[in-house]
N, C-alpha and C. Protein backbone atom coordinates (compact mmCIF):
# COMPACT_ATOMS: atom_id res chain seq x y z
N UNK A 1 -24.94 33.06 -9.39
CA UNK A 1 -26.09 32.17 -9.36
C UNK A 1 -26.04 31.19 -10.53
N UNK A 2 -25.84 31.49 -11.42
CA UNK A 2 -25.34 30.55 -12.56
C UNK A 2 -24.67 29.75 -12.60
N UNK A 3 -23.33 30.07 -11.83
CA UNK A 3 -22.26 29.07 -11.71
C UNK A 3 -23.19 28.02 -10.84
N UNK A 4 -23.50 28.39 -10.07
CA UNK A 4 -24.07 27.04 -8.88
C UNK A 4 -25.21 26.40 -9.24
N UNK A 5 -25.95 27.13 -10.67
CA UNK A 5 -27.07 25.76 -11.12
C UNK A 5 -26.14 25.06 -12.25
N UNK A 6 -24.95 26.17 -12.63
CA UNK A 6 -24.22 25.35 -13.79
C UNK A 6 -23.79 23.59 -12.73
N UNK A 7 -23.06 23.91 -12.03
CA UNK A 7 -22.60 22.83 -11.04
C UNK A 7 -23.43 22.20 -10.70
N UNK A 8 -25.40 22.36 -10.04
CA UNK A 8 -25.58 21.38 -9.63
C UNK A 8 -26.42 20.21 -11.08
N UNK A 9 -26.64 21.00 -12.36
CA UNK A 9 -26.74 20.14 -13.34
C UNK A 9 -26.25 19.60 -13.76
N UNK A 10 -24.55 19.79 -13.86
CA UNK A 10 -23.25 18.52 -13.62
C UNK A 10 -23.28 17.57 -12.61
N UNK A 11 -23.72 18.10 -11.49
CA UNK A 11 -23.78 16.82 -10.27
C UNK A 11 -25.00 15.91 -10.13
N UNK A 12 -25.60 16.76 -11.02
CA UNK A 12 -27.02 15.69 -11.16
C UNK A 12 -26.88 14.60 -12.29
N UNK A 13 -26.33 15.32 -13.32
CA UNK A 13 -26.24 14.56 -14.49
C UNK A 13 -25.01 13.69 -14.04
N UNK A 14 -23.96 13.74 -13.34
CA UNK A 14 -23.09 12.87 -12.80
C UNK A 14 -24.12 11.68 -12.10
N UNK A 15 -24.28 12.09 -10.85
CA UNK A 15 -25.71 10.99 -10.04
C UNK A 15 -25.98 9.86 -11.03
N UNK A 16 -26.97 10.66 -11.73
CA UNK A 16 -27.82 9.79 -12.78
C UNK A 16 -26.81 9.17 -14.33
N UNK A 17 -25.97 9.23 -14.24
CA UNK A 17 -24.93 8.51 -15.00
C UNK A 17 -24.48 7.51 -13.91
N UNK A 18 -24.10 7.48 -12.56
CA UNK A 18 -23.57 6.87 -11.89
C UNK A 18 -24.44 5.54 -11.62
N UNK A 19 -25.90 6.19 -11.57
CA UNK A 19 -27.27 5.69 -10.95
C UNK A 19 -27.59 4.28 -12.22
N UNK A 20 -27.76 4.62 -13.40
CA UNK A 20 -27.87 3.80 -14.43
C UNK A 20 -26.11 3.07 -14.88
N UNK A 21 -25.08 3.33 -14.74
CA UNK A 21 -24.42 2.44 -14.88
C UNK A 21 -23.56 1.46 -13.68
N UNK A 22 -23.46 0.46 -13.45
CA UNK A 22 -22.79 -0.13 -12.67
C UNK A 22 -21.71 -0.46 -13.14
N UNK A 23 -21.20 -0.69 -14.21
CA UNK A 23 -19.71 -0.57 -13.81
C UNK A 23 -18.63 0.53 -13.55
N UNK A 24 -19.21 1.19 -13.74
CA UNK A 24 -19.03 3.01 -13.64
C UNK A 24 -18.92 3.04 -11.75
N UNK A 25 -20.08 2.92 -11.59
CA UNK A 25 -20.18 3.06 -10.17
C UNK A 25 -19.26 2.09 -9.39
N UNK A 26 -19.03 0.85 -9.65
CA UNK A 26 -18.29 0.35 -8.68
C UNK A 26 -17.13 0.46 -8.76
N UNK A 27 -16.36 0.76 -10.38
CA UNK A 27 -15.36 1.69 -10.34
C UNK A 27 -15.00 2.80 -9.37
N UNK A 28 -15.83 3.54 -9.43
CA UNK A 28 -15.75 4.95 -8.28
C UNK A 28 -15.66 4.67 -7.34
N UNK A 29 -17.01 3.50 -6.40
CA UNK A 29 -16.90 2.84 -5.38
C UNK A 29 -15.40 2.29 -4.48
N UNK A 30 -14.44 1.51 -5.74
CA UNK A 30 -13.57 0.82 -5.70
C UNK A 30 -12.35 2.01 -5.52
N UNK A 31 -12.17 3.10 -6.14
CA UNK A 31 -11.00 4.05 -5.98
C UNK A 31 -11.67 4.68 -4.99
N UNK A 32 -12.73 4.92 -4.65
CA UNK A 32 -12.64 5.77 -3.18
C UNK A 32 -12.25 4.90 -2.01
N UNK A 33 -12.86 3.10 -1.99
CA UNK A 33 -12.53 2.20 -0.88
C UNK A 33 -11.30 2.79 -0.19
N UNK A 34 -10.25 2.59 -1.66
CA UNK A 34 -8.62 2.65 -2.09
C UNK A 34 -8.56 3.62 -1.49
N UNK A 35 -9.16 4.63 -1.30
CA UNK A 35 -8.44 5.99 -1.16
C UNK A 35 -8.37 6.13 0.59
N UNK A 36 -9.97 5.55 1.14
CA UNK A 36 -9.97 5.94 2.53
C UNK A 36 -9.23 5.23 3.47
N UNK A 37 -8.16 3.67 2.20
CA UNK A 37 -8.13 2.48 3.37
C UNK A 37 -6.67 2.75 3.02
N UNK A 38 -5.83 3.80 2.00
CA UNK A 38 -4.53 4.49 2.36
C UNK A 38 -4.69 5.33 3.41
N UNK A 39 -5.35 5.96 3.53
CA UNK A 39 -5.07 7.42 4.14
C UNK A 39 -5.54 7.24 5.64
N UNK A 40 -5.48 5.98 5.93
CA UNK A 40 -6.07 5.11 7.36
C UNK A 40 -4.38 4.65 7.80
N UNK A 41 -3.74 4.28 6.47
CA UNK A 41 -2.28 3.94 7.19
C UNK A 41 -1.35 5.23 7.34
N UNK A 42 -0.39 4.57 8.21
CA UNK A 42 0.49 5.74 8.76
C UNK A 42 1.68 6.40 7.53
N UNK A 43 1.58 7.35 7.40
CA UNK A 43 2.18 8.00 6.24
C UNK A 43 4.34 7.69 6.06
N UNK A 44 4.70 7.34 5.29
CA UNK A 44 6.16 6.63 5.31
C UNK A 44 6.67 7.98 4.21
N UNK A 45 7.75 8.17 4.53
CA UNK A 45 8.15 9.65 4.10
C UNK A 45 9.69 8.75 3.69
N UNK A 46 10.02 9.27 2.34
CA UNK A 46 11.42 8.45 1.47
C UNK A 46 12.25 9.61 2.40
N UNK A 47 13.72 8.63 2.70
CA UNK A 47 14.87 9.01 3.16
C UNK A 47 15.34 10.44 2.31
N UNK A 48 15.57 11.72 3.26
CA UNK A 48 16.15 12.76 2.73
C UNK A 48 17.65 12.59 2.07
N UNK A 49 18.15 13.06 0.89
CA UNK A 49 19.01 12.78 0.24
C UNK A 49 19.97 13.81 0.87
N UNK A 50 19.73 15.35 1.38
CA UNK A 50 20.10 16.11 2.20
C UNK A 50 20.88 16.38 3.43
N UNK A 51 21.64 16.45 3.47
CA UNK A 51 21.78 15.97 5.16
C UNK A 51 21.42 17.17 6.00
N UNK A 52 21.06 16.73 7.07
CA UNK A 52 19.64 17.74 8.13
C UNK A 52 20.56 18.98 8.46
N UNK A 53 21.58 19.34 8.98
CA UNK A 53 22.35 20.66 8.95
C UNK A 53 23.30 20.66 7.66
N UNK A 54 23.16 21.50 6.80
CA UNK A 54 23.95 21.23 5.67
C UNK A 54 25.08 22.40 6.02
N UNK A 55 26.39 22.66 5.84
CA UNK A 55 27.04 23.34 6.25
C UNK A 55 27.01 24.73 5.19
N UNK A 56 27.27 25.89 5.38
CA UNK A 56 26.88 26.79 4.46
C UNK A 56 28.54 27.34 3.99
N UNK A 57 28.86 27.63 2.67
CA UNK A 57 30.43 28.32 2.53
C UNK A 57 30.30 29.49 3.06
């Protein structure tokens, strides 16, 4: 029970830090945009250096 009023007096006191500053907030605003308008494109995976059956000695 502690832990979870410990947490929601961090998330409040987060809020109300967020609430009174704006450049704070549109910061956050701005890396979440970022975050939802990657993870909307199709994921590109770097060339395996491996080759796909590797032969075993």
């Amino acid at each position: 029970m502690a832990k979870r009023r410990l947490l929601m007096s961090a998330l409040g006191m987060g809020v109300t830090y967020l609430m009174n500053n704006k450049g704070a907030r549109d910061k956050l605003f701005g890396a979440v945009r970022n975050f939802m308008s990657k993870s909307k494109q199709p994921a590109t995976t770097a060339p395996s250096s491996r080759p796909v059956n590797p032969k075993l000695p």
